[in-house]
PDB file of N, CA and C in Angstrom:
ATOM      1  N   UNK A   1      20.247   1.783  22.052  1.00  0.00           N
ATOM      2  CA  UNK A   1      19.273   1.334  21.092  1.00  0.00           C
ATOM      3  C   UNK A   1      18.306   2.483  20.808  1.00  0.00           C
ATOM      4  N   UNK A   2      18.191   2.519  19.533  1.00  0.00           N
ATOM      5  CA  UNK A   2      17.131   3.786  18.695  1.00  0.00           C
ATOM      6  C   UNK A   2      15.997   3.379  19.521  1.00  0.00           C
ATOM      7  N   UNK A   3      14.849   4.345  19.366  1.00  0.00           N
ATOM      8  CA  UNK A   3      13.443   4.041  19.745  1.00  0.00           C
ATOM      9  C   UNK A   3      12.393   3.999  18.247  1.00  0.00           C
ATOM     10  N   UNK A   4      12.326   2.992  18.067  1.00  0.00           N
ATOM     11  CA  UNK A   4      11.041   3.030  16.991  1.00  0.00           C
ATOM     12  C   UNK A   4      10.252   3.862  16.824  1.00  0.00           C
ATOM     13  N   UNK A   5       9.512   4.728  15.686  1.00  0.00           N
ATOM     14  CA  UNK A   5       8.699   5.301  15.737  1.00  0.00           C
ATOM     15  C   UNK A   5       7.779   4.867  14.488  1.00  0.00           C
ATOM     16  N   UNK A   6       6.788   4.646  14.802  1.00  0.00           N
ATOM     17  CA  UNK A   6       5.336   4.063  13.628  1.00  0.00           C
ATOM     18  C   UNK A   6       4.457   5.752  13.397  1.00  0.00           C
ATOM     19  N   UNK A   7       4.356   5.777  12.198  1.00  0.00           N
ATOM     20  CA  UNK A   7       3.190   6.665  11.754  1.00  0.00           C
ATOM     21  C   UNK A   7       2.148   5.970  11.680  1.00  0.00           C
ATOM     22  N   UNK A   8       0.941   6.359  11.701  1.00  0.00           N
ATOM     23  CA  UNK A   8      -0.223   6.158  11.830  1.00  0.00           C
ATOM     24  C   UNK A   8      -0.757   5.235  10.818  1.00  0.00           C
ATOM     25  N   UNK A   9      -0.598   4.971   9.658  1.00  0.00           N
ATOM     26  CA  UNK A   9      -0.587   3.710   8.837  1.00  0.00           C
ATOM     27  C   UNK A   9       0.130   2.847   9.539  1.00  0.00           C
ATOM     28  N   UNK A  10       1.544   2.757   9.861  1.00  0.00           N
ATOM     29  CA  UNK A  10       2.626   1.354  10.427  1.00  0.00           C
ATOM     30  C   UNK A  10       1.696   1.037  11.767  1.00  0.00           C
ATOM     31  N   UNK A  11       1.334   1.912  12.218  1.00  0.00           N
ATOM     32  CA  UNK A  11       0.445   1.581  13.740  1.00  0.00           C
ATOM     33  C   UNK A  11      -0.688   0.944  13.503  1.00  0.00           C
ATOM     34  N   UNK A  12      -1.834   1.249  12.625  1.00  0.00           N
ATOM     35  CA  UNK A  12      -2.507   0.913  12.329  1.00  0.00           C
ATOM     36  C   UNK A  12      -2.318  -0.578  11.806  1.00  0.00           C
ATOM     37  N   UNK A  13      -1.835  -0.480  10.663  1.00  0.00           N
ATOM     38  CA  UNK A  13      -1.402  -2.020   9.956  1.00  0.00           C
ATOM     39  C   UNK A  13      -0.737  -3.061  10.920  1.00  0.00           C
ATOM     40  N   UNK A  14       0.028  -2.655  11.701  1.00  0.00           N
ATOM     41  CA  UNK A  14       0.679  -3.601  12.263  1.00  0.00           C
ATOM     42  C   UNK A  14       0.197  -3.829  13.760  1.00  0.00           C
ATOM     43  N   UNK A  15      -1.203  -3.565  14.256  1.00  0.00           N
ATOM     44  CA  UNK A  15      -1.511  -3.796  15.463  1.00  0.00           C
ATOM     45  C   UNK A  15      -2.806  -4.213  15.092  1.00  0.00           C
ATOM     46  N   UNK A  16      -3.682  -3.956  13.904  1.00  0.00           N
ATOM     47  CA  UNK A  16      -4.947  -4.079  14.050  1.00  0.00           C
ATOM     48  C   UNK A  16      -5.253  -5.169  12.836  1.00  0.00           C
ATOM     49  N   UNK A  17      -6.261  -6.801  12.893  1.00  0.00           N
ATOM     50  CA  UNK A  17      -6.334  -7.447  12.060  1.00  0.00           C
ATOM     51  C   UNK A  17      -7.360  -6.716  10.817  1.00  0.00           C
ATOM     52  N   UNK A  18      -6.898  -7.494   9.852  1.00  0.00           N
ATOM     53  CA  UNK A  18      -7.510  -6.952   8.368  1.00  0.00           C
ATOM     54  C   UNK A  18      -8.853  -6.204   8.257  1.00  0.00           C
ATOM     55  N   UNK A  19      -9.728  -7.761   9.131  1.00  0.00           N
ATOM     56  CA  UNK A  19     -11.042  -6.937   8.932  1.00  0.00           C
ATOM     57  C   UNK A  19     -11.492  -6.101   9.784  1.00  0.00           C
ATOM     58  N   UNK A  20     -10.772  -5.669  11.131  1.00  0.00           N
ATOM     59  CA  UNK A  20     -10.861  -4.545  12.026  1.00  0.00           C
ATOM     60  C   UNK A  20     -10.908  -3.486  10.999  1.00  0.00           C
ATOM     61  N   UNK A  21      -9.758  -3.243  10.320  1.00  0.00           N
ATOM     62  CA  UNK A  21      -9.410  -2.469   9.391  1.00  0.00           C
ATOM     63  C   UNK A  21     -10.372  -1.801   8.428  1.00  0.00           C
ATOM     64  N   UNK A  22     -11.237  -3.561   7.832  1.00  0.00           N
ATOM     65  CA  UNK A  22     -12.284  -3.064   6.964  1.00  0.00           C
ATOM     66  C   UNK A  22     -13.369  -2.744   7.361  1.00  0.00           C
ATOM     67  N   UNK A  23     -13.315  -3.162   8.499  1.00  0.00           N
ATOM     68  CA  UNK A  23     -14.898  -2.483   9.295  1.00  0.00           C
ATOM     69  C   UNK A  23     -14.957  -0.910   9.266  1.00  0.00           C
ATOM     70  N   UNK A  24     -13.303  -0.895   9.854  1.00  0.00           N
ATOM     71  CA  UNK A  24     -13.622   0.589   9.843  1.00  0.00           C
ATOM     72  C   UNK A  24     -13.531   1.554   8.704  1.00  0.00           C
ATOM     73  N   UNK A  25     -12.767   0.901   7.848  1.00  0.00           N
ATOM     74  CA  UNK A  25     -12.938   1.695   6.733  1.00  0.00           C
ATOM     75  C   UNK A  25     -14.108   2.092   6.122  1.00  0.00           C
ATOM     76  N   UNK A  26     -14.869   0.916   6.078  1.00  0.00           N
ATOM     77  CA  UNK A  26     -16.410   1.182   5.533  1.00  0.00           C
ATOM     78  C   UNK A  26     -16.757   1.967   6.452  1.00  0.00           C
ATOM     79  N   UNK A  27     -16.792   2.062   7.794  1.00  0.00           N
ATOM     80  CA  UNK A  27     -17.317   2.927   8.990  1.00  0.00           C
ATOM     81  C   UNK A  27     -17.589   4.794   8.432  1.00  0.00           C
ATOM     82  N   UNK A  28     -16.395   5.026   7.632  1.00  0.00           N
ATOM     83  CA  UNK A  28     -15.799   6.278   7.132  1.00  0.00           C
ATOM     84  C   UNK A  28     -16.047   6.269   5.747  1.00  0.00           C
ATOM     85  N   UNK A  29     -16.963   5.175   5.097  1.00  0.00           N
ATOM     86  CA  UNK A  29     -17.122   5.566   3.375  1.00  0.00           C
ATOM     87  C   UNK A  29     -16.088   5.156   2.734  1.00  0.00           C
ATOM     88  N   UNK A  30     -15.218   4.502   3.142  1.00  0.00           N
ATOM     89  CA  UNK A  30     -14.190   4.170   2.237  1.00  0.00           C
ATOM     90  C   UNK A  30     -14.053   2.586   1.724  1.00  0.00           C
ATOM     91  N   UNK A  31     -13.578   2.124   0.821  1.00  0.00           N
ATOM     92  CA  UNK A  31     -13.305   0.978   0.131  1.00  0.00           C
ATOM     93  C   UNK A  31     -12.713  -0.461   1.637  1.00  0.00           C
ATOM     94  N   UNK A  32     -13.878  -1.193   1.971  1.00  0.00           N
ATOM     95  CA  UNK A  32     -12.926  -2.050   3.000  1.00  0.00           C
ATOM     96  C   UNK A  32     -12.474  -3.426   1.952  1.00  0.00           C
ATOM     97  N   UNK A  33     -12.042  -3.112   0.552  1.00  0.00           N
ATOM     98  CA  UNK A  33     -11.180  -4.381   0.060  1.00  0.00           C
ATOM     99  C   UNK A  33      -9.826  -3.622   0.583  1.00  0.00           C
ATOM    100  N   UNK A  34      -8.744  -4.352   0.147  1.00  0.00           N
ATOM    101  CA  UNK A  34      -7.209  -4.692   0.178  1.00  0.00           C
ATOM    102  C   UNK A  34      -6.557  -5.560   1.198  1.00  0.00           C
ATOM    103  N   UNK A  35      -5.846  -5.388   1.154  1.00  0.00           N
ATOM    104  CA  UNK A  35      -4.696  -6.142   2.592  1.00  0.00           C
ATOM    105  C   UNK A  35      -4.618  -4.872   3.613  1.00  0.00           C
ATOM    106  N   UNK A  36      -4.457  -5.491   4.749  1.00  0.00           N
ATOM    107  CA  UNK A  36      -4.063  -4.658   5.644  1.00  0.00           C
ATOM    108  C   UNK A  36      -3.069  -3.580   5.394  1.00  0.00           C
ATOM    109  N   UNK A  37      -2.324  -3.668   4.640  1.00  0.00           N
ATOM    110  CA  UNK A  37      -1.367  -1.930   4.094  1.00  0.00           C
ATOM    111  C   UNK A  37      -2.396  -1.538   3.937  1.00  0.00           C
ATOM    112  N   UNK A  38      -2.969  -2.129   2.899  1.00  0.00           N
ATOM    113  CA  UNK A  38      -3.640  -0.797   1.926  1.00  0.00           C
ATOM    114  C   UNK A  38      -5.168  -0.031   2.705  1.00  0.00           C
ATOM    115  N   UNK A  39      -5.316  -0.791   3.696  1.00  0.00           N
ATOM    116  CA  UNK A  39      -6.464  -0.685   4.236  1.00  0.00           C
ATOM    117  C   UNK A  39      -6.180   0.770   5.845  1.00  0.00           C
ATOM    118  N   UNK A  40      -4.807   0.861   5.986  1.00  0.00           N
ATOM    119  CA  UNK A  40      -4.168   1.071   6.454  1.00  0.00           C
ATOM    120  C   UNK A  40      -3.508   2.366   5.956  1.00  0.00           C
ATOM    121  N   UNK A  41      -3.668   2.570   5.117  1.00  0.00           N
ATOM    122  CA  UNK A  41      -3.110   3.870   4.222  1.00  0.00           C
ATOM    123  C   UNK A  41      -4.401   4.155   4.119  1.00  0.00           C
ATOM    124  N   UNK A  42      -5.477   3.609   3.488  1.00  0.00           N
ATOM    125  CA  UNK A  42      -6.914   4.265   3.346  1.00  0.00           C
ATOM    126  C   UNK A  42      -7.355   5.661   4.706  1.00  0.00           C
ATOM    127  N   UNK A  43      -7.039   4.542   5.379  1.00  0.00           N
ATOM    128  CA  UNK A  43      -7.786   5.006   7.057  1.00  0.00           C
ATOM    129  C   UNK A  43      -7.071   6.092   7.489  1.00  0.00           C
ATOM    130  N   UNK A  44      -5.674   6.085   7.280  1.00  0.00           N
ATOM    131  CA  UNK A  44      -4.516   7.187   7.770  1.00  0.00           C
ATOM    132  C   UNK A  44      -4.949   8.180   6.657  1.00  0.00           C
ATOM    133  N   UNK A  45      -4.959   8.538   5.660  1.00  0.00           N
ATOM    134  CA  UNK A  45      -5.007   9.325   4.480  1.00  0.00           C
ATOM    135  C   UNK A  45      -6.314   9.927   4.951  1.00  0.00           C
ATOM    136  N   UNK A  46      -7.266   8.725   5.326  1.00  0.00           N
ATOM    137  CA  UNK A  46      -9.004  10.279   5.608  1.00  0.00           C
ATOM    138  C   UNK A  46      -8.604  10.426   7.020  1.00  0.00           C
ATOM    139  N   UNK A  47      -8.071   9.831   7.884  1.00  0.00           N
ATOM    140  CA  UNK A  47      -8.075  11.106   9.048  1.00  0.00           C
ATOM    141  C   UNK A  47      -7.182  11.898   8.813  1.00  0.00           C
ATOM    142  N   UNK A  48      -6.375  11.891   8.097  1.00  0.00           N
ATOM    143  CA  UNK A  48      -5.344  13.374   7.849  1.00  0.00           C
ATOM    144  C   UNK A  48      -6.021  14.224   7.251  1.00  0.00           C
ATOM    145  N   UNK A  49      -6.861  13.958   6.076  1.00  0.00           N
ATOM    146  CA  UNK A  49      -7.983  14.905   5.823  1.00  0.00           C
ATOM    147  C   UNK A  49      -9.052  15.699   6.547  1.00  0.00           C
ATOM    148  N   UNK A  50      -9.570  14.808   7.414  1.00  0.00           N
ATOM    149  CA  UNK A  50     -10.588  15.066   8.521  1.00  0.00           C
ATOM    150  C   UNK A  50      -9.860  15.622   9.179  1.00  0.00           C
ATOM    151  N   UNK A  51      -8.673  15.897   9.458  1.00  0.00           N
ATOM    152  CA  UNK A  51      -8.538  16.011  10.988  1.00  0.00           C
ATOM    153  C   UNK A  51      -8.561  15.044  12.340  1.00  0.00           C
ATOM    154  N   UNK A  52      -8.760  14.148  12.090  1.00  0.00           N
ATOM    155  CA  UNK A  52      -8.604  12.906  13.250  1.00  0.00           C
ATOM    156  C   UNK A  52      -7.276  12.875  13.604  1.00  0.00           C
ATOM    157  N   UNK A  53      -6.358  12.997  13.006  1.00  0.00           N
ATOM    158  CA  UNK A  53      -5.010  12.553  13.469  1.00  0.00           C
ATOM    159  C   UNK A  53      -4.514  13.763  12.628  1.00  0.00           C
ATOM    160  N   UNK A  54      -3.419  14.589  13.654  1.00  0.00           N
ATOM    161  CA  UNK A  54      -2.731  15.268  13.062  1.00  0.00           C
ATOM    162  C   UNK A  54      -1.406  15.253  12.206  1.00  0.00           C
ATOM    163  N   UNK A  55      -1.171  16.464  11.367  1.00  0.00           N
ATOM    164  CA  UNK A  55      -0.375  16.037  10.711  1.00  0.00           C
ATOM    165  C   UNK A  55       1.301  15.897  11.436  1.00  0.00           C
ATOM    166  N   UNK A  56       2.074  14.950  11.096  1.00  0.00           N
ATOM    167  CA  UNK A  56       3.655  15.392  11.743  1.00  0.00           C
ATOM    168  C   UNK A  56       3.500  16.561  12.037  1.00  0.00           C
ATOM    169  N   UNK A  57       4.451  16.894  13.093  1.00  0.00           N
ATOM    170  CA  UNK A  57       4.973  18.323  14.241  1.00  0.00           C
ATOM    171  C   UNK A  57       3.526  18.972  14.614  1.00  0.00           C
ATOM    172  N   UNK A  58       2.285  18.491  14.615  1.00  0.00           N
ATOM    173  CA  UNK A  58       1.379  19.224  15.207  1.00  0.00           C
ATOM    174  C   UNK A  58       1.800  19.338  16.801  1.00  0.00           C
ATOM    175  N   UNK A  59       1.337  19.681  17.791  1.00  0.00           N
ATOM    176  CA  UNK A  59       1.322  19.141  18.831  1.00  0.00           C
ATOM    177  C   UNK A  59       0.199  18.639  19.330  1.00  0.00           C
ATOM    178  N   UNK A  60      -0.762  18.676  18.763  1.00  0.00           N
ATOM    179  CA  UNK A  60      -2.380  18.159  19.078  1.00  0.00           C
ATOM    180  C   UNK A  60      -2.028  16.827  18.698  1.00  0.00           C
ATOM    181  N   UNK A  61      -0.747  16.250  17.956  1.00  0.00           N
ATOM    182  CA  UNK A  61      -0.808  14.952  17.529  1.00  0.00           C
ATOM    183  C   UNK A  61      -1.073  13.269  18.385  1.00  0.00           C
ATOM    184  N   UNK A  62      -0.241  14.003  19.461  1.00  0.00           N
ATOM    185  CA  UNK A  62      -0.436  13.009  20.505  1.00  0.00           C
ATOM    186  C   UNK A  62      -2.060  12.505  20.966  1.00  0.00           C
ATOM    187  N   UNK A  63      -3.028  13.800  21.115  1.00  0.00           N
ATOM    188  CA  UNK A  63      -4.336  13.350  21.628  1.00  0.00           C
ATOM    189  C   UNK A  63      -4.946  13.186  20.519  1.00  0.00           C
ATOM    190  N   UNK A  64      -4.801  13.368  19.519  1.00  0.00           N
ATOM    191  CA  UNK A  64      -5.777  13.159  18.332  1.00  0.00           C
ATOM    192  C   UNK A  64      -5.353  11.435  17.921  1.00  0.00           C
ATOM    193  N   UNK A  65      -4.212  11.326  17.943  1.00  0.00           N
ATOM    194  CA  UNK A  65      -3.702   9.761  17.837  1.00  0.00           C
ATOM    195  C   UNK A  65      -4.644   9.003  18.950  1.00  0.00           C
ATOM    196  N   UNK A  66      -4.408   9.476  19.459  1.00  0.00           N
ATOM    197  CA  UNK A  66      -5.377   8.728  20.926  1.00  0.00           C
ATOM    198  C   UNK A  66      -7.016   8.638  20.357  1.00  0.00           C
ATOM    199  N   UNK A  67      -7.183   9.526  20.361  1.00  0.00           N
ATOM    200  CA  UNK A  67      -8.803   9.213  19.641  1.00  0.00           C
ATOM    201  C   UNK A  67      -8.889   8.410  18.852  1.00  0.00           C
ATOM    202  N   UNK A  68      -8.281   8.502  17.686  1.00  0.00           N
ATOM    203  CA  UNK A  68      -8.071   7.621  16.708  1.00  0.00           C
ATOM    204  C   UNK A  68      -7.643   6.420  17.204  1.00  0.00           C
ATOM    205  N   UNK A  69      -7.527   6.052  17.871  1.00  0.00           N
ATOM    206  CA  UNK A  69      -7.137   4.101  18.208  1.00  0.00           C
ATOM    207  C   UNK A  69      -8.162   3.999  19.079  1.00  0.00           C
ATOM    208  N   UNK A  70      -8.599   5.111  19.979  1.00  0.00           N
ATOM    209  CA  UNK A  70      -9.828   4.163  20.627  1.00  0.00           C
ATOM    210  C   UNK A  70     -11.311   4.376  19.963  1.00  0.00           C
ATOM    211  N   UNK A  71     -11.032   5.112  19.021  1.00  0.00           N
ATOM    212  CA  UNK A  71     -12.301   4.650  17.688  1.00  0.00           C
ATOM    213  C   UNK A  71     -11.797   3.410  16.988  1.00  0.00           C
ATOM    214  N   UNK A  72     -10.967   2.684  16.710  1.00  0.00           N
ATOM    215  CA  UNK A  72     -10.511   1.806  16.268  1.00  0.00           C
ATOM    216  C   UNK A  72     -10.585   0.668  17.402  1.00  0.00           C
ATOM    217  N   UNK A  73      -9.708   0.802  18.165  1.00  0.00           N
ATOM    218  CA  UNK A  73     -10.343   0.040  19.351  1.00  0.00           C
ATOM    219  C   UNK A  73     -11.966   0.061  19.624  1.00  0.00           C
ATOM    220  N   UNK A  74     -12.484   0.596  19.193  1.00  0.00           N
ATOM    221  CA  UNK A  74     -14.248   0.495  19.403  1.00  0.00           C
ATOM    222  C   UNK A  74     -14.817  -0.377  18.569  1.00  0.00           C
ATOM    223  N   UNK A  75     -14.002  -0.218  17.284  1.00  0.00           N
ATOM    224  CA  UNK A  75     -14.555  -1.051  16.063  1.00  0.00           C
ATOM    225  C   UNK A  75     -14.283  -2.360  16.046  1.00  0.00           C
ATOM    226  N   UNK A  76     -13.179  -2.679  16.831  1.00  0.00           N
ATOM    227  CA  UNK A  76     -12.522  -3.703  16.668  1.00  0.00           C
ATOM    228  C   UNK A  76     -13.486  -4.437  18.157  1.00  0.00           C
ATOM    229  N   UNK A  77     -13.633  -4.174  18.948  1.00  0.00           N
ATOM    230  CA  UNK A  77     -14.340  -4.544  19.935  1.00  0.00           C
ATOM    231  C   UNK A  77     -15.993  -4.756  19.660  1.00  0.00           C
ATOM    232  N   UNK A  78     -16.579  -4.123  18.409  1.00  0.00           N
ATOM    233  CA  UNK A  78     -18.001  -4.397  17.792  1.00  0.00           C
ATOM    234  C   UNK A  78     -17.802  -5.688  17.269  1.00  0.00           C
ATOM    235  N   UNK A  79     -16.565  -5.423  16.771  1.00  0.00           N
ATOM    236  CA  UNK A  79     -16.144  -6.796  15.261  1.00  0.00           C
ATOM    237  C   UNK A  79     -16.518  -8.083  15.678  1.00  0.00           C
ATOM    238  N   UNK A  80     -16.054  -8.217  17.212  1.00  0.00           N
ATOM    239  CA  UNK A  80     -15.458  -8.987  18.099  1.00  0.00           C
ATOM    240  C   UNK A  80     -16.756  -9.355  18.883  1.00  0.00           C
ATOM    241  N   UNK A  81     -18.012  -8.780  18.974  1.00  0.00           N
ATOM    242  CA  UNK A  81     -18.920  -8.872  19.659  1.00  0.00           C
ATOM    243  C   UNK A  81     -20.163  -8.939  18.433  1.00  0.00           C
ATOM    244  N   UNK A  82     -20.048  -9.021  17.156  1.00  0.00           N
ATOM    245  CA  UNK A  82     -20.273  -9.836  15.789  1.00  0.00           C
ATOM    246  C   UNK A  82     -21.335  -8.532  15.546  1.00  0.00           C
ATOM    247  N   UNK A  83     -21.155  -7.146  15.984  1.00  0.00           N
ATOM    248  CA  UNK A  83     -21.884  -6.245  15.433  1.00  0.00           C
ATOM    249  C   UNK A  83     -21.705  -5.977  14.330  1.00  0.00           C
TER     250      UNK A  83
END
């Protein structure tokens, strides 16, 4: 059996609920309308810009991914605690 692999939108979208999503989007200046894709492509698209998450074949990709979910995991844990 293959091993799945998610890019950073599929990870995003498919682990984190909508308005996690839009929290954080607004967090970063960005638009928190759409559905979870689109909210999800938002978020992946400015950390590829920023630098938060590297691009494919970096090798920094692994720890920068990591940052990036437990800033997400942070947001999602404010959401959750009605900050």
């Amino acid at each position: 059996m293959g091993q799945q692999q998610l890019n950073t939108e599929g990870l995003l979208g498919r682990f984190f609920p909508r308005e996690v999503l839009a929290d954080h989007a607004e967090s970063v200046s960005k638009s928190p309308k759409g559905s979870s894709a689109v909210l999800a492509a938002r978020i992946s698209t400015h950390w590829l810009k920023t630098g938060s998450v590297a691009a494919k074949g970096d090798g920094a990709q692994k720890a920068n991914t990591e940052t990036a979910l437990a800033n997400a995991e942070s947001d999602q844990a404010k959401a959750q605690r009605g900050n």
